[in-house]
N, C-alpha and C. Protein backbone atom coordinates (compact mmCIF):
# COMPACT_ATOMS: atom_id res chain seq x y z
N UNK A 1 130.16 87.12 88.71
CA UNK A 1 130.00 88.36 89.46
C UNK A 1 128.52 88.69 89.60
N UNK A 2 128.33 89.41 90.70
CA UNK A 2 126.73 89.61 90.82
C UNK A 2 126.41 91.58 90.94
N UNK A 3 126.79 92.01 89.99
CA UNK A 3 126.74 93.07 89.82
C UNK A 3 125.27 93.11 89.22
N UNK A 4 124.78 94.56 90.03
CA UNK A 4 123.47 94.53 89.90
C UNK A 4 122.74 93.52 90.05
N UNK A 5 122.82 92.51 90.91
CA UNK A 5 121.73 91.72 91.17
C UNK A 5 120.86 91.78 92.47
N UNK A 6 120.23 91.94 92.33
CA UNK A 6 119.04 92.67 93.80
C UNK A 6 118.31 91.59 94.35
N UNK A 7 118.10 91.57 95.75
CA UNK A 7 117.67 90.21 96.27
C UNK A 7 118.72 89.19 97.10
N UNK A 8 118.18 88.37 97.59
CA UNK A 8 118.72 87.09 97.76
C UNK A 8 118.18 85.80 97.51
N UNK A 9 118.71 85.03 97.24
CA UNK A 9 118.32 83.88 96.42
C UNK A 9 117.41 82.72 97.48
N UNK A 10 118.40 82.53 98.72
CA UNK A 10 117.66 81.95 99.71
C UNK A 10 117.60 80.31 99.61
N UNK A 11 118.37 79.83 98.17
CA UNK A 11 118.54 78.72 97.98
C UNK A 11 116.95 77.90 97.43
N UNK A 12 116.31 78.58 96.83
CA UNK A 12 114.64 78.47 96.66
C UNK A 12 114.50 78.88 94.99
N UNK A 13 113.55 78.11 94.46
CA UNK A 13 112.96 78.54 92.72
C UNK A 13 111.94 80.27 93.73
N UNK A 14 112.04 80.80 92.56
CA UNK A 14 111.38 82.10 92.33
C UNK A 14 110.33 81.61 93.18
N UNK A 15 108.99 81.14 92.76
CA UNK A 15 107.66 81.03 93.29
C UNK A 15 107.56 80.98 94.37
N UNK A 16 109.04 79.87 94.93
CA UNK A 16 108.39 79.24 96.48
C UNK A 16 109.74 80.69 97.23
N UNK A 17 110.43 81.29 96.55
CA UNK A 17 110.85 82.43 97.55
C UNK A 17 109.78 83.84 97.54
N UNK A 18 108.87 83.94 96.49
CA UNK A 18 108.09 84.99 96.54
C UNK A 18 106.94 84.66 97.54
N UNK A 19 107.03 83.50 97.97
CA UNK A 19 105.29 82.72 98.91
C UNK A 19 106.41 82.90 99.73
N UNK A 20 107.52 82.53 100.25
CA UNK A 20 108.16 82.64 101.77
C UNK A 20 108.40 84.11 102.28
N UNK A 21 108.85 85.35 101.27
CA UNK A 21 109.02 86.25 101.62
C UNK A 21 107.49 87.17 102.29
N UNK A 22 106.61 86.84 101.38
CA UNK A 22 105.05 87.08 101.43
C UNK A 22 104.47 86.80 102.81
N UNK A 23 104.57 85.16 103.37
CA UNK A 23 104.34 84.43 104.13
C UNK A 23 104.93 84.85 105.69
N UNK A 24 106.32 85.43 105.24
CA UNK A 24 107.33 85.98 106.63
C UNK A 24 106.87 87.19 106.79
N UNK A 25 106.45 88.35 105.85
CA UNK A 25 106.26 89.68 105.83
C UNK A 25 104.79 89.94 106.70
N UNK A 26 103.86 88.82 106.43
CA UNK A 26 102.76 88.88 106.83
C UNK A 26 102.85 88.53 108.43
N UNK A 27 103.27 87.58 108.46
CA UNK A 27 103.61 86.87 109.71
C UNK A 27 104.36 88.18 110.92
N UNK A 28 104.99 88.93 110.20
CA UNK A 28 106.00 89.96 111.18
C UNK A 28 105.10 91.01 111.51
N UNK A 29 104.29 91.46 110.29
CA UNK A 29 102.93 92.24 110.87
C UNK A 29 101.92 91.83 111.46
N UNK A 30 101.36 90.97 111.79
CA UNK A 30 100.40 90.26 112.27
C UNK A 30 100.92 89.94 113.54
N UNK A 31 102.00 89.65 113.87
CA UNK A 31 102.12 89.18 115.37
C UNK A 31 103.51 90.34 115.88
N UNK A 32 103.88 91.05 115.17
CA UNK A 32 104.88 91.48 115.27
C UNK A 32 106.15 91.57 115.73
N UNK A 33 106.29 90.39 115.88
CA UNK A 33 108.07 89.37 116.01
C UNK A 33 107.89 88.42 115.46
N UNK A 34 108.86 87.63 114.65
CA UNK A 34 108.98 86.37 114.36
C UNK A 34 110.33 86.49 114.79
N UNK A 35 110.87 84.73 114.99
CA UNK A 35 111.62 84.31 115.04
C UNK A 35 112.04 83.69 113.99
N UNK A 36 113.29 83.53 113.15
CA UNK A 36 113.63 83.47 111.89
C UNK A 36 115.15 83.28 111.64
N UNK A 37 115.59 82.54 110.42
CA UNK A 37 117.20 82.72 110.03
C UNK A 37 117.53 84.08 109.85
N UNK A 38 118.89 84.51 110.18
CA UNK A 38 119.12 85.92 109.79
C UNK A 38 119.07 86.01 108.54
N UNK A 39 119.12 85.09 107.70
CA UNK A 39 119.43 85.70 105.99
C UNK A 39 118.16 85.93 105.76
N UNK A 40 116.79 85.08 106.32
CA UNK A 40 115.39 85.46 106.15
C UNK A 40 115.17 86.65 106.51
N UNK A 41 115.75 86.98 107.92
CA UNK A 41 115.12 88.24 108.35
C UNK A 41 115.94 89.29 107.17
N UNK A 42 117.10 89.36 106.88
CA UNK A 42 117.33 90.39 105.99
C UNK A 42 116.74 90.49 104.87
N UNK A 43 116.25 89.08 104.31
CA UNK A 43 115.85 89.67 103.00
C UNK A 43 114.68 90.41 103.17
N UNK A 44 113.66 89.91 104.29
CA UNK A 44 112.28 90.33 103.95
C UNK A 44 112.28 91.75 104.97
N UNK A 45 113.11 92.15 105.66
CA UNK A 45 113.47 93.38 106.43
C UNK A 45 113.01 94.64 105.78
N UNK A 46 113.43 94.88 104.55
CA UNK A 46 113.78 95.79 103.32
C UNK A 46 112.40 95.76 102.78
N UNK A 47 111.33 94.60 102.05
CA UNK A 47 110.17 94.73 102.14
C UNK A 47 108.89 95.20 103.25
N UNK A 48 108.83 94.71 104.63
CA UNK A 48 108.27 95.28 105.51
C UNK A 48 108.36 96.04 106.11
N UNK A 49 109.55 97.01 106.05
CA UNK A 49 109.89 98.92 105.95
C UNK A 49 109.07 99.17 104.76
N UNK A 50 109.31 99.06 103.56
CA UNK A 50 108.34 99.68 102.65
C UNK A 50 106.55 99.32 102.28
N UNK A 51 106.53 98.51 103.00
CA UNK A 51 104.99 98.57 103.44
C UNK A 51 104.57 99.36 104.40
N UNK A 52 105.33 99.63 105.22
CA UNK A 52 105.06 100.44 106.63
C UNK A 52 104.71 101.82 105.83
N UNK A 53 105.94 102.08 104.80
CA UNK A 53 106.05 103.17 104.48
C UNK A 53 104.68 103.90 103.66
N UNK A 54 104.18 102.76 102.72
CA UNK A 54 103.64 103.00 101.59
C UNK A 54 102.12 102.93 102.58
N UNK A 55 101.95 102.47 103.45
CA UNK A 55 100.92 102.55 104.44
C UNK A 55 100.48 103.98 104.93
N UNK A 56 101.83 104.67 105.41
CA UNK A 56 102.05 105.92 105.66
C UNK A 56 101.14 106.69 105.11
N UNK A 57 101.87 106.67 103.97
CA UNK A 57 101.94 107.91 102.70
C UNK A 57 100.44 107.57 102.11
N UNK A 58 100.20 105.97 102.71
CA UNK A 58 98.82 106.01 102.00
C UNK A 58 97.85 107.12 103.05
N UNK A 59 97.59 106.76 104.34
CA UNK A 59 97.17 107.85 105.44
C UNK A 59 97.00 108.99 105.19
N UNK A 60 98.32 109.30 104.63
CA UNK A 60 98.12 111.05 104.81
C UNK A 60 97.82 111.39 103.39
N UNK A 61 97.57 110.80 101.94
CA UNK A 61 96.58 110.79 101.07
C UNK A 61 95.67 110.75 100.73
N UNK A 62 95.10 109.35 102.02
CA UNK A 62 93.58 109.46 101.87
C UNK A 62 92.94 111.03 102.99
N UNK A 63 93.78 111.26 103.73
CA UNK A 63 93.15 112.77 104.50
C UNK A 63 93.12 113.39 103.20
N UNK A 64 93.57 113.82 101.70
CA UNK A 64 93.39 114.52 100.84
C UNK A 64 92.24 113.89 100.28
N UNK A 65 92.77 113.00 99.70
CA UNK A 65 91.58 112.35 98.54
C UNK A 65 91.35 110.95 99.00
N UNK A 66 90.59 110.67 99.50
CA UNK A 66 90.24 108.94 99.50
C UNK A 66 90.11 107.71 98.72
N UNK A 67 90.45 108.10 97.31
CA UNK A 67 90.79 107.52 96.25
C UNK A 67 92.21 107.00 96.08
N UNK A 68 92.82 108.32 96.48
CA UNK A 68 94.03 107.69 96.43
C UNK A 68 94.54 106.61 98.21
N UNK A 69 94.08 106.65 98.96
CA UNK A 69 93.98 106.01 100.20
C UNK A 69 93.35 104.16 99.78
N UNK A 70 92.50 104.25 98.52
CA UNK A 70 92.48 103.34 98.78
C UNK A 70 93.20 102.23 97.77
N UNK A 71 93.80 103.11 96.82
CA UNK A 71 94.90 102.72 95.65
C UNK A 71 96.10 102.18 96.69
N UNK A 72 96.53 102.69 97.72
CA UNK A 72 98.02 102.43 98.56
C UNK A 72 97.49 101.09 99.33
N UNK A 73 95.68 100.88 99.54
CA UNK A 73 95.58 100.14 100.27
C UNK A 73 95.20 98.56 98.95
N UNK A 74 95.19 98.72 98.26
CA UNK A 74 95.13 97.71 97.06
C UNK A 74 96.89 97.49 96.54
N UNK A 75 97.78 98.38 96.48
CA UNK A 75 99.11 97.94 96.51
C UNK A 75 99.23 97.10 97.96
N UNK A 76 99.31 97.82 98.75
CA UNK A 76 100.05 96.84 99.87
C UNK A 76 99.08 95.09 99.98
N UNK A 77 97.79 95.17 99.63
CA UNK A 77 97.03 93.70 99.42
C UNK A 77 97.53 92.80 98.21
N UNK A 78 98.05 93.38 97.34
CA UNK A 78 98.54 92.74 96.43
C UNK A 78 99.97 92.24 96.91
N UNK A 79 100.69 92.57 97.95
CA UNK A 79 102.09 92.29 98.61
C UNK A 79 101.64 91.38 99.76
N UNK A 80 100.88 91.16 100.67
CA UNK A 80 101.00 90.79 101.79
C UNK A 80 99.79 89.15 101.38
N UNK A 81 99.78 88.19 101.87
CA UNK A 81 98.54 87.60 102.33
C UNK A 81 98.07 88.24 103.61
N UNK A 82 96.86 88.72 103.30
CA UNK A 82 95.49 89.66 103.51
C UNK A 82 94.99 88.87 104.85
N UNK A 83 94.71 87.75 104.95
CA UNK A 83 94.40 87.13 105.85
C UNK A 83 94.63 86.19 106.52
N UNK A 84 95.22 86.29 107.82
CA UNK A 84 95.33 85.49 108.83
C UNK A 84 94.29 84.50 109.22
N UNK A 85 94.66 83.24 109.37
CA UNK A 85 93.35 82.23 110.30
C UNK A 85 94.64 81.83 111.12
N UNK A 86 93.79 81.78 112.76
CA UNK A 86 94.09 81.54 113.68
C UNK A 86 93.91 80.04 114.00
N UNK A 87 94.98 79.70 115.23
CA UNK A 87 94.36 78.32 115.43
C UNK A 87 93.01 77.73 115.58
N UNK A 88 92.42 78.76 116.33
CA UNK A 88 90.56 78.56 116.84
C UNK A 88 90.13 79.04 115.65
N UNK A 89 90.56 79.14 114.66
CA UNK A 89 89.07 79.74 113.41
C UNK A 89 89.41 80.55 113.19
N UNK A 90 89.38 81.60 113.91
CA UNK A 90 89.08 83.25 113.72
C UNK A 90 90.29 83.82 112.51
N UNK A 91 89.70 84.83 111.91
CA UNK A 91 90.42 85.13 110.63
C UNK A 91 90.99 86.68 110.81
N UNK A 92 92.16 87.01 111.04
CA UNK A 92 92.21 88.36 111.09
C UNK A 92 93.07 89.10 109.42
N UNK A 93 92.69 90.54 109.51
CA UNK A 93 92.69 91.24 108.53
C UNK A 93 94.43 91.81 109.16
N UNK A 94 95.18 91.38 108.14
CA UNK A 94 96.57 91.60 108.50
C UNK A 94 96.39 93.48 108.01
N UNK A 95 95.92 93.37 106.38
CA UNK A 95 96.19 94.89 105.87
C UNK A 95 94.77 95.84 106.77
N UNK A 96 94.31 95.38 107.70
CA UNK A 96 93.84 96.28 108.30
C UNK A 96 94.49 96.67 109.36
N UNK A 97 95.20 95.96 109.84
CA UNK A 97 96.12 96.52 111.20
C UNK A 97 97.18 97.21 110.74
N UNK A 98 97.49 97.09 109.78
CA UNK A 98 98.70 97.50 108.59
C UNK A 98 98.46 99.04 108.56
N UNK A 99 96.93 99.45 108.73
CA UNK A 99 96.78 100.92 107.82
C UNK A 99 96.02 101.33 108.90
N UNK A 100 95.75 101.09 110.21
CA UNK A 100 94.88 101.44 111.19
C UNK A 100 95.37 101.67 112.64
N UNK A 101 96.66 100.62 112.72
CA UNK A 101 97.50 100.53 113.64
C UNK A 101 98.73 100.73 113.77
N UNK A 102 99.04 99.82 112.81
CA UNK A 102 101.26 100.02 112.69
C UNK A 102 101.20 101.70 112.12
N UNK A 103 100.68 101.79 111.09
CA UNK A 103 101.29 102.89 110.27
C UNK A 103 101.07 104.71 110.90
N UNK A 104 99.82 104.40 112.09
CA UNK A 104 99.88 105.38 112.79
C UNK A 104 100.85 105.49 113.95
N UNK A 105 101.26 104.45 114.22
CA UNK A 105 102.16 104.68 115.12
C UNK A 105 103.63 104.88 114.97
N UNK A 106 104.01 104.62 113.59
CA UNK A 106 104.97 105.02 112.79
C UNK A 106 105.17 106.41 112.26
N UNK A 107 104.08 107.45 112.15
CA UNK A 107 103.93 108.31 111.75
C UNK A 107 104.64 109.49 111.93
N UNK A 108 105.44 109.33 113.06
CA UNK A 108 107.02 110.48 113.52
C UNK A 108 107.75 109.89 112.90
N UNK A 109 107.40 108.55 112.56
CA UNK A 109 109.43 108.30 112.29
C UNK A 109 109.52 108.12 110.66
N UNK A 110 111.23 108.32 110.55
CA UNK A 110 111.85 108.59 109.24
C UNK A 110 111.93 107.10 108.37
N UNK A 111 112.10 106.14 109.56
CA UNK A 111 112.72 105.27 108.83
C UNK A 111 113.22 103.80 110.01
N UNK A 112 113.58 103.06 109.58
CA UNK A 112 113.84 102.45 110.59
C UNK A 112 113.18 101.61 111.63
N UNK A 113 111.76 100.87 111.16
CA UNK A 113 110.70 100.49 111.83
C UNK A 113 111.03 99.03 112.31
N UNK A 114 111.80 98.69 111.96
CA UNK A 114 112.45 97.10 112.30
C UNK A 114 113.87 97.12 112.97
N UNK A 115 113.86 95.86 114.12
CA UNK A 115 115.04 95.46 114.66
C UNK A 115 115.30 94.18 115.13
N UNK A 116 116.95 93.88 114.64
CA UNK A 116 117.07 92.47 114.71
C UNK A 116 117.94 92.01 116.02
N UNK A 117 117.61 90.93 116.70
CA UNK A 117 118.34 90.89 117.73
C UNK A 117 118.67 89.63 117.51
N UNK A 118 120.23 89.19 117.85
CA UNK A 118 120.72 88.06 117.20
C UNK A 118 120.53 87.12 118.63
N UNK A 119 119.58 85.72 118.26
CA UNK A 119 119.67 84.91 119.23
C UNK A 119 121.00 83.42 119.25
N UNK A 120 121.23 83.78 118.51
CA UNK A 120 122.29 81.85 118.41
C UNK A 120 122.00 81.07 117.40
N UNK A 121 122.42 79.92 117.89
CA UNK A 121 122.79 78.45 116.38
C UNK A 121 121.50 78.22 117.04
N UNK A 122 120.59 77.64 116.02
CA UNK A 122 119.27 76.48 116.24
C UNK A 122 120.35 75.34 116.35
N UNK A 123 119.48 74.83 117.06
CA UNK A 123 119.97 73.44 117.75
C UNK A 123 120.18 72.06 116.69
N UNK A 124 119.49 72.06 115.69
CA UNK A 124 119.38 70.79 114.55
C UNK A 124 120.60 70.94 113.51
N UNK A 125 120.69 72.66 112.88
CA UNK A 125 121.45 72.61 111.99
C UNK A 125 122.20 74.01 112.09
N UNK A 126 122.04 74.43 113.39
CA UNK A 126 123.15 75.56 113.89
C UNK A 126 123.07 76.66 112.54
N UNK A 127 122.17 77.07 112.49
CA UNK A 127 121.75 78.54 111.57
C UNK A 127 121.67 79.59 112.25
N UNK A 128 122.39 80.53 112.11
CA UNK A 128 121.58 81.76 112.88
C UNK A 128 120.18 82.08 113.04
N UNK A 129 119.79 81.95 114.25
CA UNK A 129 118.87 82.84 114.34
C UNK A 129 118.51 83.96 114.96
N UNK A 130 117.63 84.94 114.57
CA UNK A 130 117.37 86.46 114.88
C UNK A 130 115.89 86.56 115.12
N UNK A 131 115.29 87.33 116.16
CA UNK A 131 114.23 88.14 116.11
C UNK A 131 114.21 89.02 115.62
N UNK A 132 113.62 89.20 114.45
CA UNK A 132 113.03 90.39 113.91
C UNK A 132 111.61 90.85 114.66
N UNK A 133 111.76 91.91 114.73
CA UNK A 133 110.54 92.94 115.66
C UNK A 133 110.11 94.24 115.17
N UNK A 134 109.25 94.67 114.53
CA UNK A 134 108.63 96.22 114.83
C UNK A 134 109.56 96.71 115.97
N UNK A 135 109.72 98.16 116.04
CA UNK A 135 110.51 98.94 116.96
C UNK A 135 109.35 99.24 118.12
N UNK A 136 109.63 99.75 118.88
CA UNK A 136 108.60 100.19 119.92
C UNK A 136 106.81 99.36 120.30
């Protein structure tokens, strides 16, 4: 029985599902769709709402104290790989678009910053796949 067990397993040792979930979360903010298995997109769904969130709440903290603005912005770096390299070189700052861009534009809403749209079987081994997307 799997009572109380939180997560999904994903068929992966611990390490290499904490680098895939990391790896997908970053990837969905940075370009903001991936294409993905549905069991991927659910697991890491639930994590990149609460970055959005904790992004938020970081915003309207640092308008109080800027200390604490930059404590929310050292949690969410410790969750995400921080930096993108592009095919040509160029290196972009994922947790800066994170706290400069997404999270202001999130800033009406309750909840709900992700949506999955179911595309079909992949062609090799017929898995679901889904776009996961930022809303708007």
């Amino acid at each position: 029985m799997r009572h109380r067990v939180a997560g999904k397993r994903l068929n992966r040792s611990s390490g290499h599902r904490k680098a895939l979930r990391r790896n997908l979360v970053t990837a969905l903010l940075h370009h903001e769709q991936i294409e993905t298995t549905e069991a991927k997109a659910k697991a890491i769904r639930g994590q990149a709402e609460k970055l959005i969130t904790l992004a938020k709440r970081g915003l309207v903290a640092e308008r109080e104290d800027p200390s604490r603005g930059v404590h929310a912005r050292r949690l969410a770096a410790g969750r995400l790989n921080r930096w993108v390299t592009e095919a040509d070189g160029t290196r972009t700052d994922v947790l800066k678009k994170l706290f400069e861009d997404i999270a202001p534009r999130f800033e009406d809403r309750q909840g709900g910053y992700t949506r999955i749209y179911k595309l079909g079987p992949r062609k090799g081994d017929a898995a679901r796949m889904v776009l996961l997307e930022l809303v708007e």
